[in-house]
N, C-alpha and C. Protein backbone atom coordinates (compact mmCIF):
# COMPACT_ATOMS: atom_id res chain seq x y z
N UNK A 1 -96.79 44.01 170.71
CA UNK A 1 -95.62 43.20 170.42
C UNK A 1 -94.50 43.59 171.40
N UNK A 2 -93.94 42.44 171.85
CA UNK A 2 -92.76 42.83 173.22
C UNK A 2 -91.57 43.68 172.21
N UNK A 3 -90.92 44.50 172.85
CA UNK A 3 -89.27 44.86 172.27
C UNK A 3 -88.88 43.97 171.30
N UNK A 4 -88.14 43.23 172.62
CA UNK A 4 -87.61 41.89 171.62
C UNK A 4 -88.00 40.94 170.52
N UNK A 5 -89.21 40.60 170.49
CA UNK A 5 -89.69 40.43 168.89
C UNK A 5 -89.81 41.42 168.14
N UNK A 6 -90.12 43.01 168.66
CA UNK A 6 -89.48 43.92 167.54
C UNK A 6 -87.99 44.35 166.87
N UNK A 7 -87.32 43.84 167.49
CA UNK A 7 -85.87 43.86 167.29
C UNK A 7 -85.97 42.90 166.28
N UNK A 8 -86.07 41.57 166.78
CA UNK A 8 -86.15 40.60 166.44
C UNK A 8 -86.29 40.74 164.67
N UNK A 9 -87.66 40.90 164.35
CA UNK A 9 -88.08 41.45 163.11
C UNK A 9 -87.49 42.45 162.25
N UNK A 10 -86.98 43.28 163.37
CA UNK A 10 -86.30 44.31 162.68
C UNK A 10 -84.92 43.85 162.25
N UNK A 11 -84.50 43.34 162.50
CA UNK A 11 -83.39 42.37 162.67
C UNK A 11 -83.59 41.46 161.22
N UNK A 12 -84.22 40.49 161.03
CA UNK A 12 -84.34 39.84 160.10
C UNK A 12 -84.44 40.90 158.46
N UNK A 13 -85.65 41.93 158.51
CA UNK A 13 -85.50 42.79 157.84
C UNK A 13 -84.52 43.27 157.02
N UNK A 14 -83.55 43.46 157.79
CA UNK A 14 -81.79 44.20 157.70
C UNK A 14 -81.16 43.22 157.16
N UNK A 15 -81.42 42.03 157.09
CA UNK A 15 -80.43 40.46 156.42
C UNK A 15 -79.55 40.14 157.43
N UNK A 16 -80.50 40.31 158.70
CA UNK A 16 -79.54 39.63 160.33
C UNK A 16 -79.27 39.93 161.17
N UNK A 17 -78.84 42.01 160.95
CA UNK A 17 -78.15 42.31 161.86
C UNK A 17 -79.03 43.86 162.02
N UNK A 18 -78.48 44.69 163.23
CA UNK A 18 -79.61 45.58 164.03
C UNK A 18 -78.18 46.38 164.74
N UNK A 19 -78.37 47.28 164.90
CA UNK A 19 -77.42 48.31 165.85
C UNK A 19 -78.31 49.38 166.40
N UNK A 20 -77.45 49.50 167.40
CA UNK A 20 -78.13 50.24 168.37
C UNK A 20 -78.96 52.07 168.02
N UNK A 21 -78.02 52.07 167.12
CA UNK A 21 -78.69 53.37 166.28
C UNK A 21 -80.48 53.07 165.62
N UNK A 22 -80.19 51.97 165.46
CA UNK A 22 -82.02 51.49 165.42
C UNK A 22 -82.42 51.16 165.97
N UNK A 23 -82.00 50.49 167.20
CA UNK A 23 -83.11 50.23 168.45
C UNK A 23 -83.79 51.66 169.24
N UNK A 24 -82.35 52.58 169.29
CA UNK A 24 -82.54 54.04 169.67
C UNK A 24 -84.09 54.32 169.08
N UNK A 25 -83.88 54.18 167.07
CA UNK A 25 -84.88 54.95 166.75
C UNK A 25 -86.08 54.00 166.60
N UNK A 26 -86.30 53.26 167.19
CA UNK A 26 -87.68 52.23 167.48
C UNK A 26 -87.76 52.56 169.09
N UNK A 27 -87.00 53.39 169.84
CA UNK A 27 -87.77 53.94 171.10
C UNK A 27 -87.86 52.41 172.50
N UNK A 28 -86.91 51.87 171.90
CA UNK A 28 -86.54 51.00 173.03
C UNK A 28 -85.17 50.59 173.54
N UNK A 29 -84.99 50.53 174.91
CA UNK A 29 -83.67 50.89 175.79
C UNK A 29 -83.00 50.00 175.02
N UNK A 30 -81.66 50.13 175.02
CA UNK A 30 -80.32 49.59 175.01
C UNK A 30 -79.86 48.24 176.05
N UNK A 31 -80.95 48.54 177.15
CA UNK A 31 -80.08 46.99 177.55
C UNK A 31 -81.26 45.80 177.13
N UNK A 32 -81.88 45.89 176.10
CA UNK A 32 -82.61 45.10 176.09
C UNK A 32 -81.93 44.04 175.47
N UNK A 33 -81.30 45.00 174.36
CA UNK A 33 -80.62 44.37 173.11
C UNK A 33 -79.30 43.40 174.38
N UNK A 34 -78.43 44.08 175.34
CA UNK A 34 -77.78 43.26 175.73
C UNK A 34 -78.39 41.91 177.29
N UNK A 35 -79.52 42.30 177.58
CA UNK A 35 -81.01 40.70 177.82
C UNK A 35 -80.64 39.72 176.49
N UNK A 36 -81.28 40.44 175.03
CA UNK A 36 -81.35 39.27 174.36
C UNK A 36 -79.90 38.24 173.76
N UNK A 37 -78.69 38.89 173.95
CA UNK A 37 -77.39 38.68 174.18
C UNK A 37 -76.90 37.30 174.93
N UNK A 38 -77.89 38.05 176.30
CA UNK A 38 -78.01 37.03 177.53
C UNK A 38 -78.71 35.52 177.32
N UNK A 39 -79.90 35.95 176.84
CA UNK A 39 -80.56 34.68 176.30
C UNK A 39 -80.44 33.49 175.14
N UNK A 40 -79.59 34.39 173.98
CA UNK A 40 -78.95 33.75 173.01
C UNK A 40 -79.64 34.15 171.85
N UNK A 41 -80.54 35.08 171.76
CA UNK A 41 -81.39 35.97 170.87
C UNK A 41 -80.86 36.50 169.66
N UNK A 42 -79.32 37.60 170.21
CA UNK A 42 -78.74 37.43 169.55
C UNK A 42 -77.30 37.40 169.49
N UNK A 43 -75.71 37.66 168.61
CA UNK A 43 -74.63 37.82 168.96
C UNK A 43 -74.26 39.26 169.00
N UNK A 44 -73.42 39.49 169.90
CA UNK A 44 -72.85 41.05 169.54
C UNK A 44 -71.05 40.79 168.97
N UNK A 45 -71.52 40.97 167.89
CA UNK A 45 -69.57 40.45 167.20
C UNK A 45 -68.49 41.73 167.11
N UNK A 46 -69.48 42.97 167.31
CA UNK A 46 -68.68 43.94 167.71
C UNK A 46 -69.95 45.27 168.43
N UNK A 47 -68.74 46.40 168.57
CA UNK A 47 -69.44 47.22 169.24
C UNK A 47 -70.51 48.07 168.38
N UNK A 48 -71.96 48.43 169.10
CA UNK A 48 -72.99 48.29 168.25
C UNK A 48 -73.86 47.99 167.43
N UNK A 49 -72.87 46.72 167.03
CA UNK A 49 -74.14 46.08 165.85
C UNK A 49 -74.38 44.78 166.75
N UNK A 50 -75.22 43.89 166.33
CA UNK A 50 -76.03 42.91 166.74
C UNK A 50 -76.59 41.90 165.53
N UNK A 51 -76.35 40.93 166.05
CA UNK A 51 -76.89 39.68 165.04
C UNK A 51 -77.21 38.78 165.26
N UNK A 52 -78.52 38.38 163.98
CA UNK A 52 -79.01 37.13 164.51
C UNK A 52 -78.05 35.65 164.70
N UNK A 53 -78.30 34.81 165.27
CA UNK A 53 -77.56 33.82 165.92
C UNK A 53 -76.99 32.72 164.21
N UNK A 54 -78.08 33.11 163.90
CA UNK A 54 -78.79 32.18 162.64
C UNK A 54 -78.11 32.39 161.44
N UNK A 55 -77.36 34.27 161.37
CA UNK A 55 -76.70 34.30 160.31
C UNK A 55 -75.30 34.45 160.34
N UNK A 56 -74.57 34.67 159.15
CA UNK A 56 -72.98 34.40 159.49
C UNK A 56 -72.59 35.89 159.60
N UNK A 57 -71.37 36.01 160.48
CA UNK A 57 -71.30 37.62 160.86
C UNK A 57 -70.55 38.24 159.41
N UNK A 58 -71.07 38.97 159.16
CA UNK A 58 -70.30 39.66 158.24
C UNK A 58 -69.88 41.25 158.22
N UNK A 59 -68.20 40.80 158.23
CA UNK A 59 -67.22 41.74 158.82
C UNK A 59 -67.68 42.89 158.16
N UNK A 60 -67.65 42.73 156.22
CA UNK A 60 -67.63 44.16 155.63
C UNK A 60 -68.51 44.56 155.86
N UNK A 61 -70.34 44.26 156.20
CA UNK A 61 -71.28 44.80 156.58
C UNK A 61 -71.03 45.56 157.77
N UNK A 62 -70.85 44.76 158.87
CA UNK A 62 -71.03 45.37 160.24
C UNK A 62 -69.98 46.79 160.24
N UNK A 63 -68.70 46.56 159.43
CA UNK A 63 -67.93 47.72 159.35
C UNK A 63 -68.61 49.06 158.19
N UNK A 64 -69.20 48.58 157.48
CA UNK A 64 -70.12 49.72 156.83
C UNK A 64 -71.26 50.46 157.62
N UNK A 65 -71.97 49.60 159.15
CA UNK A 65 -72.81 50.09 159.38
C UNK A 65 -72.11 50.40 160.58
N UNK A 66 -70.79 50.54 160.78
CA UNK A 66 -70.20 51.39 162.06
C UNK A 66 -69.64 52.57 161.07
N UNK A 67 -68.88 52.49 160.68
CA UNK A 67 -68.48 53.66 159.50
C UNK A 67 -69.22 54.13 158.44
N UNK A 68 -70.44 54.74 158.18
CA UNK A 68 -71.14 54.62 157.68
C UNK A 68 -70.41 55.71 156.00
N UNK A 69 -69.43 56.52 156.65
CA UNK A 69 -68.59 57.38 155.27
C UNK A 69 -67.42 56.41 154.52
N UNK A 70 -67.35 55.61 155.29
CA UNK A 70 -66.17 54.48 154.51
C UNK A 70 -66.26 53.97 153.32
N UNK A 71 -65.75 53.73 152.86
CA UNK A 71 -65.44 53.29 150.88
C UNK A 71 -64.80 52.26 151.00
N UNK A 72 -64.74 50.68 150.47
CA UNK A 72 -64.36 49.78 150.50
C UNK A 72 -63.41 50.30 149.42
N UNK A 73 -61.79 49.59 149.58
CA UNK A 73 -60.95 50.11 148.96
C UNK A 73 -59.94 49.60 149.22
N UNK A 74 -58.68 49.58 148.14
CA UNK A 74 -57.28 48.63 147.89
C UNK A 74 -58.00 47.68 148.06
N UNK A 75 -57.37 46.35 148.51
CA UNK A 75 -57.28 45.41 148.59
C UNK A 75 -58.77 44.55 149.09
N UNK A 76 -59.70 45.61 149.93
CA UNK A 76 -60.99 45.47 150.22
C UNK A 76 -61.55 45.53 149.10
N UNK A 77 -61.40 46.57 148.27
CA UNK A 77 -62.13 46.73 147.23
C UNK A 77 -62.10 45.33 146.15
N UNK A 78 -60.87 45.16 145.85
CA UNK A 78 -60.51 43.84 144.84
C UNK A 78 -60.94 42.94 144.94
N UNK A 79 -60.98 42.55 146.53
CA UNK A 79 -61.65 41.50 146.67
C UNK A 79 -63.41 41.50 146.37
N UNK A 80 -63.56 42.40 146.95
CA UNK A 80 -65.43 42.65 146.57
C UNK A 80 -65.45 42.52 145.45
N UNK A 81 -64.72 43.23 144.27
CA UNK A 81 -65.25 43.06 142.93
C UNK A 81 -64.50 42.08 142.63
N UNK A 82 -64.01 41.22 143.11
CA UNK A 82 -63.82 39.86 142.58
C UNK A 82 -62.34 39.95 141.48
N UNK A 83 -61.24 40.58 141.87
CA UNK A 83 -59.97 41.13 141.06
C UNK A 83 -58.96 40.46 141.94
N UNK A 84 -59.62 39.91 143.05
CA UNK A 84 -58.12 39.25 143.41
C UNK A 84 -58.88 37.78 144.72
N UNK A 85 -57.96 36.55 145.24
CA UNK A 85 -58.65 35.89 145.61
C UNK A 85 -58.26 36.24 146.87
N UNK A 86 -57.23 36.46 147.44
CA UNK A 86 -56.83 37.02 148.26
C UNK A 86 -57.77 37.62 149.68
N UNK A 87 -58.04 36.91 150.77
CA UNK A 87 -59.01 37.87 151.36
C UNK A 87 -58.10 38.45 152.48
N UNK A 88 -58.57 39.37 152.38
CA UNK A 88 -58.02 40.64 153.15
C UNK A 88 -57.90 40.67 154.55
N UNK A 89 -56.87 40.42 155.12
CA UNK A 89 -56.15 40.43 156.63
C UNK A 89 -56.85 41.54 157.53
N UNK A 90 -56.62 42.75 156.98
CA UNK A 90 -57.41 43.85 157.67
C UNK A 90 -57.90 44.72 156.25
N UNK A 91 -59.47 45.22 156.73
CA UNK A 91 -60.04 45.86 156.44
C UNK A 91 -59.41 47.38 155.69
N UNK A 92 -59.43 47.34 154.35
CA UNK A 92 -59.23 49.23 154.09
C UNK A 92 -60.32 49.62 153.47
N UNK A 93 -60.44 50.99 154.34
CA UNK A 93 -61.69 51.99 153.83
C UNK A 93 -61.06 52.94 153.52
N UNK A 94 -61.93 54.19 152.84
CA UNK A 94 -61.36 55.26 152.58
C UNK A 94 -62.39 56.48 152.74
N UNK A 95 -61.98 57.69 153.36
CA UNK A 95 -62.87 58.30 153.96
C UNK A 95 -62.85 60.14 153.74
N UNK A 96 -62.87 61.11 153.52
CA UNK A 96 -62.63 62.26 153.34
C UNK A 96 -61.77 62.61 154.17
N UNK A 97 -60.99 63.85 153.38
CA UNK A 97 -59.41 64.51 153.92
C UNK A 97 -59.92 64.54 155.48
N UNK A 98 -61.15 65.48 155.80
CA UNK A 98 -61.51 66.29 156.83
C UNK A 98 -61.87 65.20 157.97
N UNK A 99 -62.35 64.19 157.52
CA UNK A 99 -62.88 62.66 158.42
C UNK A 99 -61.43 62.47 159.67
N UNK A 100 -61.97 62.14 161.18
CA UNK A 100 -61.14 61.92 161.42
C UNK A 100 -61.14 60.44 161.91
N UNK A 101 -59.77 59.96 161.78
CA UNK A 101 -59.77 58.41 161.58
C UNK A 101 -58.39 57.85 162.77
N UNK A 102 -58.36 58.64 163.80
CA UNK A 102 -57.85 57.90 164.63
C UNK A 102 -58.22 57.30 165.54
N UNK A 103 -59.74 57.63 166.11
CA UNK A 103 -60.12 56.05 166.40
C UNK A 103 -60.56 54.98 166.14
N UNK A 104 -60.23 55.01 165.06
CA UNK A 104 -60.45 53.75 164.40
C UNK A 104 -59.13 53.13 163.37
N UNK A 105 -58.05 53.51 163.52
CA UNK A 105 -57.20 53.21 162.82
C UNK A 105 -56.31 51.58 163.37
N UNK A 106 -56.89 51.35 164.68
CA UNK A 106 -56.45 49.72 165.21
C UNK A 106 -57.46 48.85 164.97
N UNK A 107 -58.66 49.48 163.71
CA UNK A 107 -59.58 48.12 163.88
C UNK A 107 -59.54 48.00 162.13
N UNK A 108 -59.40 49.21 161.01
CA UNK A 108 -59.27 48.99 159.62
C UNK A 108 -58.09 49.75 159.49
N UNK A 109 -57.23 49.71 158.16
CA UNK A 109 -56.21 50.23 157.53
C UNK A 109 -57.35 51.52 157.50
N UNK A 110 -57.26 52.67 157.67
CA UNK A 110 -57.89 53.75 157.31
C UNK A 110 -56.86 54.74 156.21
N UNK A 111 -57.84 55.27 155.13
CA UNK A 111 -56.95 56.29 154.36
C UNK A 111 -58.21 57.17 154.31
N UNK A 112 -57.44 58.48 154.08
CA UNK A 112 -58.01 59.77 153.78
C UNK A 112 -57.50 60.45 152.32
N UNK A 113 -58.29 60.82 151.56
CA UNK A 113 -58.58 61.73 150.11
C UNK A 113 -59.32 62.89 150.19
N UNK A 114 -58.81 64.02 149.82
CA UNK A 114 -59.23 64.76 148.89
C UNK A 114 -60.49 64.53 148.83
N UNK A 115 -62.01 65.59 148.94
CA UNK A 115 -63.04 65.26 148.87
C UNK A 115 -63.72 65.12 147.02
N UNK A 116 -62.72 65.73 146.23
CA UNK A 116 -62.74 64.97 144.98
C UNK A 116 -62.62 63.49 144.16
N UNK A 117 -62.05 63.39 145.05
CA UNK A 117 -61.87 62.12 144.44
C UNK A 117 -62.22 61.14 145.48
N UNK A 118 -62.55 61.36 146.34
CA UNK A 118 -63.53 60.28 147.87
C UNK A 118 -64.51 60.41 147.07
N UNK A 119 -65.45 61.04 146.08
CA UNK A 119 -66.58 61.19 146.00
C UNK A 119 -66.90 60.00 144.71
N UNK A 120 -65.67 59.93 143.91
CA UNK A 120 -65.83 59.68 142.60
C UNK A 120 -65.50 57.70 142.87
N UNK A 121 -66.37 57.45 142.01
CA UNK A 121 -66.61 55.72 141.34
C UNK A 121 -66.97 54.93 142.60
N UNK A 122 -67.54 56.03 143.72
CA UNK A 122 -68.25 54.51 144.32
C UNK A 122 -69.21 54.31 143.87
N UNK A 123 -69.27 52.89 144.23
CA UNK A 123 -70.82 51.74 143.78
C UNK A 123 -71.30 50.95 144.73
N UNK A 124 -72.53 50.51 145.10
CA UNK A 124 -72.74 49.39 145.62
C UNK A 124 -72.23 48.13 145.25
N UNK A 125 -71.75 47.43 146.07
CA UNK A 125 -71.16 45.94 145.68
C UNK A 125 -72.02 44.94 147.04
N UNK A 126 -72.06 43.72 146.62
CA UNK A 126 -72.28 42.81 147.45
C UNK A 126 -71.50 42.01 148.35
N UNK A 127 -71.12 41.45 149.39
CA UNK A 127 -70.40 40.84 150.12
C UNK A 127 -70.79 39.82 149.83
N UNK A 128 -69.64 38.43 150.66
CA UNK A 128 -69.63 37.18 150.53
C UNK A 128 -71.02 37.00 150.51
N UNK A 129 -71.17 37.41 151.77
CA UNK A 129 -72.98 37.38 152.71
C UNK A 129 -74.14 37.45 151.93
N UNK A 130 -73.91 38.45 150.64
CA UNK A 130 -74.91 39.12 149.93
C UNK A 130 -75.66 40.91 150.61
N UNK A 131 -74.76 41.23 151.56
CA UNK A 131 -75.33 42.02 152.27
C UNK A 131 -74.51 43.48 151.09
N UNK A 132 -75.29 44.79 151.06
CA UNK A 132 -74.70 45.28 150.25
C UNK A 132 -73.74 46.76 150.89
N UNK A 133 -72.72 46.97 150.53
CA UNK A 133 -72.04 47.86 151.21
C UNK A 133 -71.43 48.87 150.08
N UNK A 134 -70.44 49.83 149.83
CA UNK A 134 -70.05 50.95 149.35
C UNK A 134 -68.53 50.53 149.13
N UNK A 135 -68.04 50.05 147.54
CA UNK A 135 -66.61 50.31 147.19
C UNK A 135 -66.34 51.14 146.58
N UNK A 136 -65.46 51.31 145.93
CA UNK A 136 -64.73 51.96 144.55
C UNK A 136 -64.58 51.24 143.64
N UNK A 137 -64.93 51.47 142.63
CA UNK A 137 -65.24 50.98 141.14
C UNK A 137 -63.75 50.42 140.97
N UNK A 138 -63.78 49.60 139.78
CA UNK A 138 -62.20 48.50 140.00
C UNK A 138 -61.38 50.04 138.99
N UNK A 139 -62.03 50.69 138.43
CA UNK A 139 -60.70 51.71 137.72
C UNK A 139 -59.93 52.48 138.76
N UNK A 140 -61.24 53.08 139.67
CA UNK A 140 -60.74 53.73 141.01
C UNK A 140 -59.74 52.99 141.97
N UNK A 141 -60.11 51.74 142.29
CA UNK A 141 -59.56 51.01 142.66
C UNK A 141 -57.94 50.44 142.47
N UNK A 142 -57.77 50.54 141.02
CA UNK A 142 -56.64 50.19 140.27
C UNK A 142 -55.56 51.05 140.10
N UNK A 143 -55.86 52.29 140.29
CA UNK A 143 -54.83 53.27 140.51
C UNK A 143 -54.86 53.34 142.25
N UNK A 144 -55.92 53.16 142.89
CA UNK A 144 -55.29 53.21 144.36
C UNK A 144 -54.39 52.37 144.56
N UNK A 145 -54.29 51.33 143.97
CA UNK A 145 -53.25 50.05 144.55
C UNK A 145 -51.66 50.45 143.70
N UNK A 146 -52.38 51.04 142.69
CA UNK A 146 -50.30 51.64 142.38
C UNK A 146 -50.08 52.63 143.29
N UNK A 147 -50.92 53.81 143.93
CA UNK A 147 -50.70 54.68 144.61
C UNK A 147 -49.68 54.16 145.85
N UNK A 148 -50.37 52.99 146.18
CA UNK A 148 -50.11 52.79 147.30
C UNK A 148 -48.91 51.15 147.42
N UNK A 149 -48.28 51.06 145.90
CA UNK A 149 -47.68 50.04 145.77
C UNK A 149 -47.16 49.63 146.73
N UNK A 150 -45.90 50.19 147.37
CA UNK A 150 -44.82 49.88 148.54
C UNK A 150 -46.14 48.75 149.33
N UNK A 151 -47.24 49.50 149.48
CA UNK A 151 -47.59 48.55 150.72
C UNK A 151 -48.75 47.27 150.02
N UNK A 152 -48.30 47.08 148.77
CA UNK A 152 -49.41 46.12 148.48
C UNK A 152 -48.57 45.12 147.23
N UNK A 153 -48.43 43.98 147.60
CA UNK A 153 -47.75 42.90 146.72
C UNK A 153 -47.90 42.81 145.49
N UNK A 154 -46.76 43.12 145.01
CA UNK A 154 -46.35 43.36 143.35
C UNK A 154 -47.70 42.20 142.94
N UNK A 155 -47.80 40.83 143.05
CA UNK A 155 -48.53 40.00 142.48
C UNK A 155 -49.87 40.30 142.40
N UNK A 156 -50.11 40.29 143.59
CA UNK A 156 -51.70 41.21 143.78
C UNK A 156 -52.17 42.05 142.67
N UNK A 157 -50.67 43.47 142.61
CA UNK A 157 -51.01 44.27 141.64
C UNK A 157 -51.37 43.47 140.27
N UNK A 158 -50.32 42.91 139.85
CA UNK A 158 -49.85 42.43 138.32
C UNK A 158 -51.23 41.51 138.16
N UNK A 159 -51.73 40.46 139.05
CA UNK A 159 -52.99 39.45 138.87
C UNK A 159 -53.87 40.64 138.62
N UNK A 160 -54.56 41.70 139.35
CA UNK A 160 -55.46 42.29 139.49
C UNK A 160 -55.73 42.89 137.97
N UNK A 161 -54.76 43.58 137.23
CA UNK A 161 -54.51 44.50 135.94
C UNK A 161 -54.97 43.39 134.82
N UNK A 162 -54.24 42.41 134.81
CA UNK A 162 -54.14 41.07 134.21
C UNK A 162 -56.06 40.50 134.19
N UNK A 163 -56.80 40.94 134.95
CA UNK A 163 -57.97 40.26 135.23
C UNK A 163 -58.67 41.36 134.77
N UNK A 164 -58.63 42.63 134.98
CA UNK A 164 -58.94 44.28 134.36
C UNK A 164 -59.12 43.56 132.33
N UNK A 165 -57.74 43.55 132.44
CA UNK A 165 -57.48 43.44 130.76
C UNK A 165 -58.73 41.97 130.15
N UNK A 166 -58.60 41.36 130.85
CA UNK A 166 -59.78 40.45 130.14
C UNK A 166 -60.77 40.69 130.26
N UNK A 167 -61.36 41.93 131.14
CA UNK A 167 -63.16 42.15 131.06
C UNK A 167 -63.68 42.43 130.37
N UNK A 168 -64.85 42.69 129.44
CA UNK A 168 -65.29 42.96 128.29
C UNK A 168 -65.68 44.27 128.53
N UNK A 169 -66.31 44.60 130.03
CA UNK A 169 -66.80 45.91 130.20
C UNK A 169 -65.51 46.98 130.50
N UNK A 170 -64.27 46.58 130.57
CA UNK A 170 -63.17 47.83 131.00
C UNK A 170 -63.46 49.25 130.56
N UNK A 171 -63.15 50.36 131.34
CA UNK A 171 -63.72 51.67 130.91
C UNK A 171 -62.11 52.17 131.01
N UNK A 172 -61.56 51.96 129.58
CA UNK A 172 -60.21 52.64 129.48
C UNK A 172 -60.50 54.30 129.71
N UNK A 173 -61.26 55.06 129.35
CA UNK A 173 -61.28 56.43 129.54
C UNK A 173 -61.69 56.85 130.87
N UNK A 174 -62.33 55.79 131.36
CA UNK A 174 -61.95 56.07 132.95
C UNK A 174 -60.93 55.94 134.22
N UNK A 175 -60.37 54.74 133.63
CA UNK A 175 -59.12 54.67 134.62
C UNK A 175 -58.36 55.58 134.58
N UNK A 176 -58.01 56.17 132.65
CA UNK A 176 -56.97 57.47 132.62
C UNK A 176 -57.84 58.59 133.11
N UNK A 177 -58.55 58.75 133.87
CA UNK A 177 -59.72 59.63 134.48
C UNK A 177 -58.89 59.86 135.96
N UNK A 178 -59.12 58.28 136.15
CA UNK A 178 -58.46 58.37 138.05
C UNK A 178 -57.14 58.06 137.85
N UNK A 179 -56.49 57.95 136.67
CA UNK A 179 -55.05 57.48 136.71
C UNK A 179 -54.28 59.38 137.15
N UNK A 180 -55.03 59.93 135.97
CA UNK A 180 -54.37 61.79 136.29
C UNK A 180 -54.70 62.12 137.53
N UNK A 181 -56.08 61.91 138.18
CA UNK A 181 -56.15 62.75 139.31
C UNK A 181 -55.82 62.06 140.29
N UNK A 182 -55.10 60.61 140.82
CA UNK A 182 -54.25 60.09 141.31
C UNK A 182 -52.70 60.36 141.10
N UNK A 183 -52.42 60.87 140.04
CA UNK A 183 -51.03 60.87 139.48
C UNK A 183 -50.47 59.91 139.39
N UNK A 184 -50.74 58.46 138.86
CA UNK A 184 -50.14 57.36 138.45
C UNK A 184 -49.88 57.16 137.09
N UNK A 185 -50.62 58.59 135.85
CA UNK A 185 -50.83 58.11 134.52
C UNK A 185 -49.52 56.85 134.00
N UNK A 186 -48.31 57.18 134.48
CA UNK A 186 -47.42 56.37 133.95
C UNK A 186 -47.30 55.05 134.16
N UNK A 187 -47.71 54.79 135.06
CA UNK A 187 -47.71 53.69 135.59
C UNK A 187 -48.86 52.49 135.48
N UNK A 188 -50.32 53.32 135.32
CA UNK A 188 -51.08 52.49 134.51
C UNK A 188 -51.00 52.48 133.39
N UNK A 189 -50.43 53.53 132.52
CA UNK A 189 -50.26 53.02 130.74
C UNK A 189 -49.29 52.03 130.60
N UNK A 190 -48.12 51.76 131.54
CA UNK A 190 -46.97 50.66 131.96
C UNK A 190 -48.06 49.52 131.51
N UNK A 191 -48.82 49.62 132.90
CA UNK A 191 -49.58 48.14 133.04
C UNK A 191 -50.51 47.63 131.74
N UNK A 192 -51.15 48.62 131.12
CA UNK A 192 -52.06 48.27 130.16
C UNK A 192 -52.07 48.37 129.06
N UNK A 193 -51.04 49.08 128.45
CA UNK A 193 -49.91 48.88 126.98
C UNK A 193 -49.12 47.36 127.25
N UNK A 194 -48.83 46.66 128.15
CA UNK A 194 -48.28 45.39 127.96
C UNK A 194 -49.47 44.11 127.77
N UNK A 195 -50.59 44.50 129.07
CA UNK A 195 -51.88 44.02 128.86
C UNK A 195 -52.94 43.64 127.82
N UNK A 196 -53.16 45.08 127.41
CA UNK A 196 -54.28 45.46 126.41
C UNK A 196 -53.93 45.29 124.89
């Protein structure tokens, strides 16, 4: 089988897309991938990843499989779990204290935590795409966005809490979980004593 129909395959496999970290480990050169580029094989929508022509690029994927420690989060997060309609201008991840995130801080909002609490309520979630990537659970989530009020629209907040309070599954003993070790307790009992 030539390269390029192994890419190819390998490619489809993945739900479209291929980076060079797997062509590496399938033992075939790097400019092949930018030949099939040439030919229309496939797109390169950013640096390292690769996609088929056929599928739609998808941002939060390709940024999960360049950042592979990133946590979909604030306003990324909301939107994945479906808490706000809002889609997100730029990308926020969230990544350990020790992670360093200045080169990459002109392509996502980058934040850094405490390796306690980086660790705690991620989940797999699905993208528009269906492709699956790494957020923070909406409790985790819900105290990051008071954390970080100043930079995130009162409405956003208030819709998001408001959509919390009608779920059937809400895990009140968890949010006051990440509400203390965020230090927001006051501010989510604000929101969910008027709510709840």
């Amino acid at each position: 089988m030539k390269s390029s129909d192994r890419i190819l395959k390998a490619a489809e496999f993945n739900g479209g897309t291929i980076t060079t970290g797997q062509v590496d480990e399938m033992n075939i050169h790097r400019t092949t991938l930018r030949i099939m580029v040439d030919k229309g094989l496939l797109d390169h929508p950013t640096r390292g990843v690769y996609v088929l022509p056929t599928k739609l690029d998808d941002e939060f994927y390709n940024l999960q499989i360049r950042f592979k420690k990133g946590v979909f989060s604030n306003i990324s997060a909301l939107y994945l779990l479906g808490f706000t309609d809002r889609t997100p201008v730029k990308y926020d991840m969230t990544f350990p204290a020790s992670y360093n995130t200045s080169a990459i801080k002109n392509e996502i909002i980058a934040h850094r935590v405490k390796k306690e609490l980086y660790e705690k309520g991620i989940i797999p979630v699905k993208t528009p795409s269906g492709n699956e990537v790494n957020a923070y659970c909406i409790e985790h989530t819900l105290c990051d966005i008071l954390k970080a009020r100043n930079a995130i629209d009162i409405q956003v907040i208030t819709d998001a809490f408001k959509r919390y309070a009608k779920c059937s599954n809400k895990n009140l003993p968890l949010i006051s979980e990440f509400a203390k070790m965020s230090r927001v307790e006051d501010k989510v009992r604000k929101y969910l004593e008027v709510l709840v």
